[in-house]
PDB file of N, CA and C in Angstrom:
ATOM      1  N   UNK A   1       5.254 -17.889   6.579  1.00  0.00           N
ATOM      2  CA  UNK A   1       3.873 -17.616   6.897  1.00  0.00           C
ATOM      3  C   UNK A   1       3.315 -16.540   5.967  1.00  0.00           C
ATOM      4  N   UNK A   2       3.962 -15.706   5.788  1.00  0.00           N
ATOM      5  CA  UNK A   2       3.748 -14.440   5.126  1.00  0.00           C
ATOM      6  C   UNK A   2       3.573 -15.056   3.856  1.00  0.00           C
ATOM      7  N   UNK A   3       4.438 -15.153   2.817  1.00  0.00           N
ATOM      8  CA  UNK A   3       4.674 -15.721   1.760  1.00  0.00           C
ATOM      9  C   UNK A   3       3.200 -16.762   1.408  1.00  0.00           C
ATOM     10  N   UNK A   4       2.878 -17.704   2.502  1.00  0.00           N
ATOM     11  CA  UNK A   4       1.894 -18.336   2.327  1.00  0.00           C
ATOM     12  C   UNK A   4       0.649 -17.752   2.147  1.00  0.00           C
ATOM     13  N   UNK A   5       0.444 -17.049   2.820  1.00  0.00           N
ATOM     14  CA  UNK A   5      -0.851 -15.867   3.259  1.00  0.00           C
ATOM     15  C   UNK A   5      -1.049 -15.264   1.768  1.00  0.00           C
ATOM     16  N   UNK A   6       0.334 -15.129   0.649  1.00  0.00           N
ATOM     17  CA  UNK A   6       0.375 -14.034  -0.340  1.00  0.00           C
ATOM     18  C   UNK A   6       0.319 -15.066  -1.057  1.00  0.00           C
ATOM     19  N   UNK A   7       0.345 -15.883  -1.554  1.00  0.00           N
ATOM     20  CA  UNK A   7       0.390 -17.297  -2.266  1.00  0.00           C
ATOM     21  C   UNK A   7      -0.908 -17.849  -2.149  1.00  0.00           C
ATOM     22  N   UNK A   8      -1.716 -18.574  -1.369  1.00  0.00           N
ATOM     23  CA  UNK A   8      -2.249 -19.528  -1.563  1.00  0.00           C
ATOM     24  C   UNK A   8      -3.377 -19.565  -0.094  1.00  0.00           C
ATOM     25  N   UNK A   9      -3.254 -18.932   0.739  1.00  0.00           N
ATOM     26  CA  UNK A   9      -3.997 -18.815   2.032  1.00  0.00           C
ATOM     27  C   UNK A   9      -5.644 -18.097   1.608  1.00  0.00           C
ATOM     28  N   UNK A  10      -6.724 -19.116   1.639  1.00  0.00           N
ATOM     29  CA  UNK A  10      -7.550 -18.055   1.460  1.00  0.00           C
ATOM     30  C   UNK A  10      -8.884 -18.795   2.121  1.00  0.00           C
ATOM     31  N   UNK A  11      -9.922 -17.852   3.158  1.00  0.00           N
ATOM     32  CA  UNK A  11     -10.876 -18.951   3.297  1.00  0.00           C
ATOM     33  C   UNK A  11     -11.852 -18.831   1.950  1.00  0.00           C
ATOM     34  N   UNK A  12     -12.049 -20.298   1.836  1.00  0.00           N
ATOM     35  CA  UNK A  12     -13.125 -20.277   0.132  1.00  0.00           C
ATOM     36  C   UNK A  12     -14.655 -20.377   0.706  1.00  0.00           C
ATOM     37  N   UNK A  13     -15.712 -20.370   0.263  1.00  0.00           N
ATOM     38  CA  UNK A  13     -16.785 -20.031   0.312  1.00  0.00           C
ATOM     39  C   UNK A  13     -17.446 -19.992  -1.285  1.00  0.00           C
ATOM     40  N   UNK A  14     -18.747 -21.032  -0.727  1.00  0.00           N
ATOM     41  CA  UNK A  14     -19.692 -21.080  -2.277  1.00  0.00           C
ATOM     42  C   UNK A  14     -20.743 -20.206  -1.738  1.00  0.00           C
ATOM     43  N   UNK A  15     -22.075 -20.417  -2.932  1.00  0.00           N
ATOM     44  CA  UNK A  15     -23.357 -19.410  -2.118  1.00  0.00           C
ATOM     45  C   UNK A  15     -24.277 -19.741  -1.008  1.00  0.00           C
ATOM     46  N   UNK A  16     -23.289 -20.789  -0.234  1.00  0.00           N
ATOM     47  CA  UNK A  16     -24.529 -21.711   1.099  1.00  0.00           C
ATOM     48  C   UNK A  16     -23.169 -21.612   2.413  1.00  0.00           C
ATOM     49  N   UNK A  17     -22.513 -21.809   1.786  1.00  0.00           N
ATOM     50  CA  UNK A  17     -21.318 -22.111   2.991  1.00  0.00           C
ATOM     51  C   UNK A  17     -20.113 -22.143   3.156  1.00  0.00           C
ATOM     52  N   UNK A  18     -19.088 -22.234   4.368  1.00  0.00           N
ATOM     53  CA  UNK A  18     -17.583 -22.132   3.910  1.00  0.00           C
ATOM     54  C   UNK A  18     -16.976 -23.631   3.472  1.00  0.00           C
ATOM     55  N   UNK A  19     -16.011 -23.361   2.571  1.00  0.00           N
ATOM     56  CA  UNK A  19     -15.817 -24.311   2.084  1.00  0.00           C
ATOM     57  C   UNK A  19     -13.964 -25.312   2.780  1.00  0.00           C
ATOM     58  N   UNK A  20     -13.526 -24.524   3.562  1.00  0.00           N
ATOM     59  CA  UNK A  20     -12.495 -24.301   3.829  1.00  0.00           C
ATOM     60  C   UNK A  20     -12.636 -24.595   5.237  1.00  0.00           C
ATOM     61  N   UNK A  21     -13.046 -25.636   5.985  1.00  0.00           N
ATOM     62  CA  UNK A  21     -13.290 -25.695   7.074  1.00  0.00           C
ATOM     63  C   UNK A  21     -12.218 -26.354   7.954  1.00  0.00           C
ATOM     64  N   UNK A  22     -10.734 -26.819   8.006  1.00  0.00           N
ATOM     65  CA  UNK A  22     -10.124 -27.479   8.761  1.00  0.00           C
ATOM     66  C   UNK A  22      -8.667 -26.835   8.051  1.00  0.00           C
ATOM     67  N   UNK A  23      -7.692 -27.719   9.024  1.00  0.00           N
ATOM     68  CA  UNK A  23      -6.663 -27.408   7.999  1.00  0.00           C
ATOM     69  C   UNK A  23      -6.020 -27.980   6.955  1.00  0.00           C
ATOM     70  N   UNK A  24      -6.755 -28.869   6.698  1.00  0.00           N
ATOM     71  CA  UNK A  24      -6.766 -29.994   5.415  1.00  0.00           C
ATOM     72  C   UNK A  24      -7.857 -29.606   3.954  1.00  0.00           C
ATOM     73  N   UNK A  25      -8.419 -28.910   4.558  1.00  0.00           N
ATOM     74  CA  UNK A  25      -8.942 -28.108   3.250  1.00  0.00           C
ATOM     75  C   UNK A  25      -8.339 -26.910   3.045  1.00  0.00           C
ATOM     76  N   UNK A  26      -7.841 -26.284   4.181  1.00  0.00           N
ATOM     77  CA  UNK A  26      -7.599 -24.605   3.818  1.00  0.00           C
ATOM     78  C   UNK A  26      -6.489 -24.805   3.175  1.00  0.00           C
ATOM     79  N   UNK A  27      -6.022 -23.950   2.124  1.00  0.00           N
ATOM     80  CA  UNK A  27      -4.936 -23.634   1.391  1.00  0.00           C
ATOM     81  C   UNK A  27      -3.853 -23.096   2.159  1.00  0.00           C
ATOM     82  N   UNK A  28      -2.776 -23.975   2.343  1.00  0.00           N
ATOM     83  CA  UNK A  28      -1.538 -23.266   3.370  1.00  0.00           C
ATOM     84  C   UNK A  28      -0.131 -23.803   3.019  1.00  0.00           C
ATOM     85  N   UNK A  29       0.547 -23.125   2.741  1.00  0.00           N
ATOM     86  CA  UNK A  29       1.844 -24.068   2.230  1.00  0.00           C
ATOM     87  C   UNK A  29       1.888 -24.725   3.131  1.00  0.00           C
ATOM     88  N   UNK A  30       2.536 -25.853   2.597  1.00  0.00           N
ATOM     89  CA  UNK A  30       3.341 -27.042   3.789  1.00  0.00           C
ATOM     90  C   UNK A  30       4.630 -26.979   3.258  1.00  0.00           C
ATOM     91  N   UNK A  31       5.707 -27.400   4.083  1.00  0.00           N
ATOM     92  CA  UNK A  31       7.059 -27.836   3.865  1.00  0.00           C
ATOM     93  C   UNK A  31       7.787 -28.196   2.860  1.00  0.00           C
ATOM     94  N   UNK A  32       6.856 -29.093   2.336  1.00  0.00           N
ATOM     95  CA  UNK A  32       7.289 -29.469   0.783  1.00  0.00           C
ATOM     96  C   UNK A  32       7.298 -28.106  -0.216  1.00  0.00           C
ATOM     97  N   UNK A  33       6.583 -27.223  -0.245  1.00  0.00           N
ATOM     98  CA  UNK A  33       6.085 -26.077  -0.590  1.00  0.00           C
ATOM     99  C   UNK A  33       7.542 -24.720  -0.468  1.00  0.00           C
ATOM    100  N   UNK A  34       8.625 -25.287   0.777  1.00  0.00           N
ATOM    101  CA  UNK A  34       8.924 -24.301   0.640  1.00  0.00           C
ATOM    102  C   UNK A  34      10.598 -24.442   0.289  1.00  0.00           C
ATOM    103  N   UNK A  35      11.535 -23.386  -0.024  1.00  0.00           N
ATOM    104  CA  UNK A  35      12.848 -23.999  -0.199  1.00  0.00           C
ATOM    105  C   UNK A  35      13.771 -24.550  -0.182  1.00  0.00           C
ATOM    106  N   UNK A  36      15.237 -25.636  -0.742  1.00  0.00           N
ATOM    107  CA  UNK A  36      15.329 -26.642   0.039  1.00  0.00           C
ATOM    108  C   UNK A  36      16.559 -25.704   0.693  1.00  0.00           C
ATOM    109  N   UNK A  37      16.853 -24.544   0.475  1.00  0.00           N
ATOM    110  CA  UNK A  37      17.778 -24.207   1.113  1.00  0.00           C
ATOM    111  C   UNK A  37      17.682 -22.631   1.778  1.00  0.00           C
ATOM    112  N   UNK A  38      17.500 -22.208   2.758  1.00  0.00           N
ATOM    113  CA  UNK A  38      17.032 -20.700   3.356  1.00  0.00           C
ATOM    114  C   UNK A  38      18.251 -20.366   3.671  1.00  0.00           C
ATOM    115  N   UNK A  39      18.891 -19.059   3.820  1.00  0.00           N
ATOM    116  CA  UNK A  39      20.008 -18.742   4.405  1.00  0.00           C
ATOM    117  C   UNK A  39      19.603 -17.837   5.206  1.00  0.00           C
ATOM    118  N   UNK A  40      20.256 -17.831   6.800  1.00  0.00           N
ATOM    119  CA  UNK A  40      19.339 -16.807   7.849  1.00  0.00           C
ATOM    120  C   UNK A  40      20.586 -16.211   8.503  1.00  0.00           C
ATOM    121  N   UNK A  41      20.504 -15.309   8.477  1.00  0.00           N
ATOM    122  CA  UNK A  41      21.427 -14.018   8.972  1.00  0.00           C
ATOM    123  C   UNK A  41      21.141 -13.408  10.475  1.00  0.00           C
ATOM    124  N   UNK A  42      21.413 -13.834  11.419  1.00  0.00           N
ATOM    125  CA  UNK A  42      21.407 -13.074  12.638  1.00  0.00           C
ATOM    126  C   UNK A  42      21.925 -11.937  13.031  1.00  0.00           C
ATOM    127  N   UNK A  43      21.345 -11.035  13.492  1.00  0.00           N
ATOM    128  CA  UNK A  43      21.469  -9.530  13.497  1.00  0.00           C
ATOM    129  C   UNK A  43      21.742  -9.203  15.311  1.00  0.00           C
ATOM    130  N   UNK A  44      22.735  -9.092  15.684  1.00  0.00           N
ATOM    131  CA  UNK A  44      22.688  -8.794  17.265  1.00  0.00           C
ATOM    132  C   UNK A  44      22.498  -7.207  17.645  1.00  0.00           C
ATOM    133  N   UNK A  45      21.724  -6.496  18.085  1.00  0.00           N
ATOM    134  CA  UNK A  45      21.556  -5.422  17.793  1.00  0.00           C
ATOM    135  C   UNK A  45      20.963  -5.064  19.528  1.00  0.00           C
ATOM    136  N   UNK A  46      21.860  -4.950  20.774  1.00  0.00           N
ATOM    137  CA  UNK A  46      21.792  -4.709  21.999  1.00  0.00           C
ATOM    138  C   UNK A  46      21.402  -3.402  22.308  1.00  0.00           C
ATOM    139  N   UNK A  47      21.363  -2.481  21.467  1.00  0.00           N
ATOM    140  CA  UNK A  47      21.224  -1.173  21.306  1.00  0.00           C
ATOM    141  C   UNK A  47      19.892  -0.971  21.120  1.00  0.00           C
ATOM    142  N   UNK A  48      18.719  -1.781  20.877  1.00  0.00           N
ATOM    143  CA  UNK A  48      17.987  -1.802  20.047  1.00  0.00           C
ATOM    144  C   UNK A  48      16.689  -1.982  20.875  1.00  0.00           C
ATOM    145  N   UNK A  49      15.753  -1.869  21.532  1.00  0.00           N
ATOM    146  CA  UNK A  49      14.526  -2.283  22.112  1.00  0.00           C
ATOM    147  C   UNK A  49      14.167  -3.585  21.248  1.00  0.00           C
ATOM    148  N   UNK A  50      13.716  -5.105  21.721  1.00  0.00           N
ATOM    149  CA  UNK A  50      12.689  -6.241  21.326  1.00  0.00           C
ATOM    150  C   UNK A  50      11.857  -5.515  20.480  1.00  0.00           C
ATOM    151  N   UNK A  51      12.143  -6.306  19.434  1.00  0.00           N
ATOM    152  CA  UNK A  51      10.328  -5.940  18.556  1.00  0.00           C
ATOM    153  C   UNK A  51       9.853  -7.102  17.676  1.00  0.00           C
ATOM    154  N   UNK A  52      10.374  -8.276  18.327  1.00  0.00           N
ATOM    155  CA  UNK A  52       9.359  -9.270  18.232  1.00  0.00           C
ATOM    156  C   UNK A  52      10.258 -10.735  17.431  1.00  0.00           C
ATOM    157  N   UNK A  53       9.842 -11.157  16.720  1.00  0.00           N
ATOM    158  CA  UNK A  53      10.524 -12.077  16.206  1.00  0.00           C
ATOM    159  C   UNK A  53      10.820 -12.437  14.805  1.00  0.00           C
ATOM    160  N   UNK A  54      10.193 -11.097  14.264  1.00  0.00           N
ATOM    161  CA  UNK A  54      10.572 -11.509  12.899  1.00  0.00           C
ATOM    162  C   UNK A  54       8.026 -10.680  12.267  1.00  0.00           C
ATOM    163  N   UNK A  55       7.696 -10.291  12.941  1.00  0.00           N
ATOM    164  CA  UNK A  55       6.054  -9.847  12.386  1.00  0.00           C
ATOM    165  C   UNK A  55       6.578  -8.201  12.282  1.00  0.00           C
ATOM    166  N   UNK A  56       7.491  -7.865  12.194  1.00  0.00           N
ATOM    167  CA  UNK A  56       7.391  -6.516  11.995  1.00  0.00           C
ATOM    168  C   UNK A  56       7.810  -6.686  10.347  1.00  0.00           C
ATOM    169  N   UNK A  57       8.457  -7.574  10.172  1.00  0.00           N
ATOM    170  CA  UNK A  57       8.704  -7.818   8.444  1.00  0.00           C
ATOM    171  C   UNK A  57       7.589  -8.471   7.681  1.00  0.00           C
ATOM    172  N   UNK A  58       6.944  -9.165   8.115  1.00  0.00           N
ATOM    173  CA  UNK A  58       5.397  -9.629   7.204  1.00  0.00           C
ATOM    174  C   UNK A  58       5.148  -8.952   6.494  1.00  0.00           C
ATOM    175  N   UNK A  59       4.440  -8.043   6.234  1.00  0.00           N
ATOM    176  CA  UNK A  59       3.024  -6.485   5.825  1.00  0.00           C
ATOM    177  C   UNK A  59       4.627  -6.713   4.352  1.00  0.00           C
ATOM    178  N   UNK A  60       5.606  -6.503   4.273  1.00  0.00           N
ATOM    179  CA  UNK A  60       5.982  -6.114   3.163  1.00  0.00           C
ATOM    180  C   UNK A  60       6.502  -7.611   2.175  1.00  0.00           C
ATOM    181  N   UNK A  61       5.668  -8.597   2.560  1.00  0.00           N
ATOM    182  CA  UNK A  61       6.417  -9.799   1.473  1.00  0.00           C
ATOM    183  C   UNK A  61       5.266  -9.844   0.351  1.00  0.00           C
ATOM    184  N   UNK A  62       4.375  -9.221   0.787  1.00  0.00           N
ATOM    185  CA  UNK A  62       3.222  -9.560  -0.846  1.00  0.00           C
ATOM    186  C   UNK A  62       3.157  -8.063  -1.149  1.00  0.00           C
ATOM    187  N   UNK A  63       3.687  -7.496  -1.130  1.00  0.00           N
ATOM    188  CA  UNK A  63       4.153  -6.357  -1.951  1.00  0.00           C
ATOM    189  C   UNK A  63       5.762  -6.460  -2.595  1.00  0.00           C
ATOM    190  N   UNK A  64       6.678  -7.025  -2.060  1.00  0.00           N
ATOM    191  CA  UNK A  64       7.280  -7.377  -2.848  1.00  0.00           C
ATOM    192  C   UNK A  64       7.802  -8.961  -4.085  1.00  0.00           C
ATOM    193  N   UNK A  65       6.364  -9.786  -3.207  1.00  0.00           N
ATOM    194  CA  UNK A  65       5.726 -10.847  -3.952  1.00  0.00           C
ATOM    195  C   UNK A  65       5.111  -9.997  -5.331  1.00  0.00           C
ATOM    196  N   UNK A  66       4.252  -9.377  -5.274  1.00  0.00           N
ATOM    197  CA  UNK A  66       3.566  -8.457  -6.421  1.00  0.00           C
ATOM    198  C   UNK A  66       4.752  -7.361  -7.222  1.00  0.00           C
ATOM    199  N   UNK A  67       5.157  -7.170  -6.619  1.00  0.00           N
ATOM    200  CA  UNK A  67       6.357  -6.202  -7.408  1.00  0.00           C
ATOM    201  C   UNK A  67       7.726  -7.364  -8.329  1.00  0.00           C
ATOM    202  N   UNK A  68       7.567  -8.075  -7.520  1.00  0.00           N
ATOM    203  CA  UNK A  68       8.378  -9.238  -8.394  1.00  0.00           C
ATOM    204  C   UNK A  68       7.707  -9.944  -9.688  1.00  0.00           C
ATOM    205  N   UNK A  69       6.581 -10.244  -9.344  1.00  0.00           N
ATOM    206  CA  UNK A  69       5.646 -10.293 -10.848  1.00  0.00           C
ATOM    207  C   UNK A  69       5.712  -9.567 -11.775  1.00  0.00           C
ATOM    208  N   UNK A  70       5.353  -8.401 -11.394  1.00  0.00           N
ATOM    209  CA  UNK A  70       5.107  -7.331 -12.155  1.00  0.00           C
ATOM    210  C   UNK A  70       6.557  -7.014 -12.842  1.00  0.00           C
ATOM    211  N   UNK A  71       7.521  -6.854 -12.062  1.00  0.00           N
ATOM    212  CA  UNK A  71       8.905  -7.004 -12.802  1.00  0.00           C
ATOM    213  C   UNK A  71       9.267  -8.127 -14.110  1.00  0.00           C
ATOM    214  N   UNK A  72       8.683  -9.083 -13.738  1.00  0.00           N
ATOM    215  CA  UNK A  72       9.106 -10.408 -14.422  1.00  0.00           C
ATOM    216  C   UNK A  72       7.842 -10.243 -15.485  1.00  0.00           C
ATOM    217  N   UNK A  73       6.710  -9.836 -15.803  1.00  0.00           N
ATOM    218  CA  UNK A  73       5.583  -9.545 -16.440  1.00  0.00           C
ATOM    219  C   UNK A  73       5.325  -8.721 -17.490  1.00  0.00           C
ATOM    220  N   UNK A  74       5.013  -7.566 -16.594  1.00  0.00           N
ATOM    221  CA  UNK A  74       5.122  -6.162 -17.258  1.00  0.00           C
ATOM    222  C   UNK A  74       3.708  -5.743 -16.218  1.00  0.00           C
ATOM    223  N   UNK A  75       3.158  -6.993 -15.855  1.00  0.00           N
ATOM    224  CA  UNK A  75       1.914  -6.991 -14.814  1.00  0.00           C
ATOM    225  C   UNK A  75       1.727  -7.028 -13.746  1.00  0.00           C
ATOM    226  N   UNK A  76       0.528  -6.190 -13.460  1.00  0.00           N
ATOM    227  CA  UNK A  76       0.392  -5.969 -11.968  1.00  0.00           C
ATOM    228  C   UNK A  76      -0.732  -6.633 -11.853  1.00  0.00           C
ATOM    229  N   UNK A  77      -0.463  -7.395 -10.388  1.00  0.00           N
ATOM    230  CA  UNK A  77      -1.551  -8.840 -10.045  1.00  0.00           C
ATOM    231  C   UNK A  77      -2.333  -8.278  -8.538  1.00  0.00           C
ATOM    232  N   UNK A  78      -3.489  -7.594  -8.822  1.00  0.00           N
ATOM    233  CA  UNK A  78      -3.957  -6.999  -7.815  1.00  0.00           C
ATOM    234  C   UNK A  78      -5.285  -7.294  -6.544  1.00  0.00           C
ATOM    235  N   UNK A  79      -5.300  -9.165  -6.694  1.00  0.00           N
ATOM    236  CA  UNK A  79      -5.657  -9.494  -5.534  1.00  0.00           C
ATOM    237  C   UNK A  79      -5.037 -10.621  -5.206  1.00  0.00           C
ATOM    238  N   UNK A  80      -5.356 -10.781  -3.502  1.00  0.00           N
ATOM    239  CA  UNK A  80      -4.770 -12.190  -3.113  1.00  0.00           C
ATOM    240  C   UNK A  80      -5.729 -13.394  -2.789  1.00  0.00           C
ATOM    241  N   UNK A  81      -5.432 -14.094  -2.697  1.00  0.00           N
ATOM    242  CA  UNK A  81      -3.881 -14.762  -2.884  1.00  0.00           C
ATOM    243  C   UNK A  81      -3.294 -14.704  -4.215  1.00  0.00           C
ATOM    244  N   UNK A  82      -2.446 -14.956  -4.628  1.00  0.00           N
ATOM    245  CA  UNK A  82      -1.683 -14.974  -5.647  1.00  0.00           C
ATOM    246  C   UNK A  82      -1.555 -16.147  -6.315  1.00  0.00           C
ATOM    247  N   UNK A  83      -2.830 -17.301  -6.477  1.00  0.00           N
ATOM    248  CA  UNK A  83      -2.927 -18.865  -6.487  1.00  0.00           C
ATOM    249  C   UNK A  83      -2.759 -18.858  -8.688  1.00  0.00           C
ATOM    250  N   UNK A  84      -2.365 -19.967  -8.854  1.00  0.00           N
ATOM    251  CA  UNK A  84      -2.015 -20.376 -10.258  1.00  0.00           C
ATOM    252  C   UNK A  84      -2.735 -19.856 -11.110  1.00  0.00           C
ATOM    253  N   UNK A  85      -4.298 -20.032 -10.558  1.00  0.00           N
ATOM    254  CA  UNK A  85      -5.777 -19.816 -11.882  1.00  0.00           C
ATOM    255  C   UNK A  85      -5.521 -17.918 -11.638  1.00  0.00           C
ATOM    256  N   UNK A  86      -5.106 -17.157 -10.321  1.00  0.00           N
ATOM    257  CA  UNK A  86      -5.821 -16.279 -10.709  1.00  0.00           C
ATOM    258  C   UNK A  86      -4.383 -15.692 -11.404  1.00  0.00           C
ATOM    259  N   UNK A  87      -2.980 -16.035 -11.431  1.00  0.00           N
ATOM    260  CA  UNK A  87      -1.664 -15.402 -12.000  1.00  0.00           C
ATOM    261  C   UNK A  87      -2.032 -16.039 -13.343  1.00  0.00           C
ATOM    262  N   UNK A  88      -3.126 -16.931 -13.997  1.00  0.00           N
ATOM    263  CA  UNK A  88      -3.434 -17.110 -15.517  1.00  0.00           C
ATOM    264  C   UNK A  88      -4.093 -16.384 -15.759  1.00  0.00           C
ATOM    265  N   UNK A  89      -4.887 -16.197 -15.081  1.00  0.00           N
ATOM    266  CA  UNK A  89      -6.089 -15.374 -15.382  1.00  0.00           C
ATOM    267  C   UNK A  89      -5.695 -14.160 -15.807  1.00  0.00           C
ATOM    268  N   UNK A  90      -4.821 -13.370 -14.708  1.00  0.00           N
ATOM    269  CA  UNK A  90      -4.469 -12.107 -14.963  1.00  0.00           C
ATOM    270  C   UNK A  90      -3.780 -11.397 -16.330  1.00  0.00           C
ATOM    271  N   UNK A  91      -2.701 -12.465 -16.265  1.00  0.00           N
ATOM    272  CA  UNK A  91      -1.969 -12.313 -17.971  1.00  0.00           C
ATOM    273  C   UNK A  91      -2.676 -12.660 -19.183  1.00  0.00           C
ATOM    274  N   UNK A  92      -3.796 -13.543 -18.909  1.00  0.00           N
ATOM    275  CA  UNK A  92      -4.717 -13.999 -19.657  1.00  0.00           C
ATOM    276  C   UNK A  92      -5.448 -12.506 -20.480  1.00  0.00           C
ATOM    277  N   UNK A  93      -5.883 -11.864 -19.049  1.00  0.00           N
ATOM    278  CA  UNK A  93      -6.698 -10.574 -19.328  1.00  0.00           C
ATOM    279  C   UNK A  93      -5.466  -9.288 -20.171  1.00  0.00           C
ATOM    280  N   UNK A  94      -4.435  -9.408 -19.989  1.00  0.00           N
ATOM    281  CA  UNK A  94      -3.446  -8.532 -20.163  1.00  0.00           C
ATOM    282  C   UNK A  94      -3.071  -8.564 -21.553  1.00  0.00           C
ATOM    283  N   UNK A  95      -2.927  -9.480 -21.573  1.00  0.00           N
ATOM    284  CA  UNK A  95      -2.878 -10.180 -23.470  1.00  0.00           C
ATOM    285  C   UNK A  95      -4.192 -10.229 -24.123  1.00  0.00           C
ATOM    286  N   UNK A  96      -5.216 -10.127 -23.874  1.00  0.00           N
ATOM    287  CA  UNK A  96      -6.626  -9.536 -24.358  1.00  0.00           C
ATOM    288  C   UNK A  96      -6.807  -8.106 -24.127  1.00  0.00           C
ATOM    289  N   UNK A  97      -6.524  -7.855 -23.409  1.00  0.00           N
ATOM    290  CA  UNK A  97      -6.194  -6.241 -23.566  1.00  0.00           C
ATOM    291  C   UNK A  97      -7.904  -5.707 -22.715  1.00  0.00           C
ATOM    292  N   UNK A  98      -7.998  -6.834 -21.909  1.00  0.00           N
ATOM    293  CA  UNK A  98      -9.051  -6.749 -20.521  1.00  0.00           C
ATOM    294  C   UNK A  98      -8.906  -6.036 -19.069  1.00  0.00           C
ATOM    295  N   UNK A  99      -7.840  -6.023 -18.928  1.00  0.00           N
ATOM    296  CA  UNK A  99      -7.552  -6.282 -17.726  1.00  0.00           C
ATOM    297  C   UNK A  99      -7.029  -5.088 -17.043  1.00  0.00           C
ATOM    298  N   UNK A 100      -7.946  -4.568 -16.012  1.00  0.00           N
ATOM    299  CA  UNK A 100      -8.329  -3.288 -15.539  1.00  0.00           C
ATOM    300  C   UNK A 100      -6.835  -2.946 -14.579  1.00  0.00           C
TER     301      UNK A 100
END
């Protein structure tokens, strides 16, 4: 979910209206979209108060989505989503020697 949100989740909008109205227009990974192999580690931790199911880890995957770019780059990609045109765009500007 997270990952998606930092990727490709965005509502779009022209200068009259939204453009993004269902979930067949909105940008959202689907399945195909995601790895064919996850490895998941269960943590038993009885000691520990509930804190949910896994949303206390969200807030840090598009920061280390963006820090992984920037590693692999030399660039820092500083809005989201993180969709194809705007990760061209950005290096685009970086290699013109634009890009704020």
């Amino acid at each position: 979910m997270w990952a998606s949100r930092t990727l490709s989740e965005e509502v779009r909008i022209t200068r009259s209206s939204i453009t993004s109205l269902d979930w067949v227009t909105y940008p959202i990974m689907r399945f195909n979209d995601s790895p064919e192999e996850i490895k998941i580690k269960l943590i038993n931790r009885p000691d520990q108060p509930a804190a949910g199911a896994g949303e206390l880890s969200g807030p840090v995957i598009a920061p280390a989505i963006a820090n992984a770019f920037f590693d692999a780059t030399g660039v820092r990609i500083r809005q989201l989503p993180m969709t194809p045109g705007r990760v061209r765009a950005t290096l685009a500007a970086a290699k013109a020697g634009t890009y704020k």
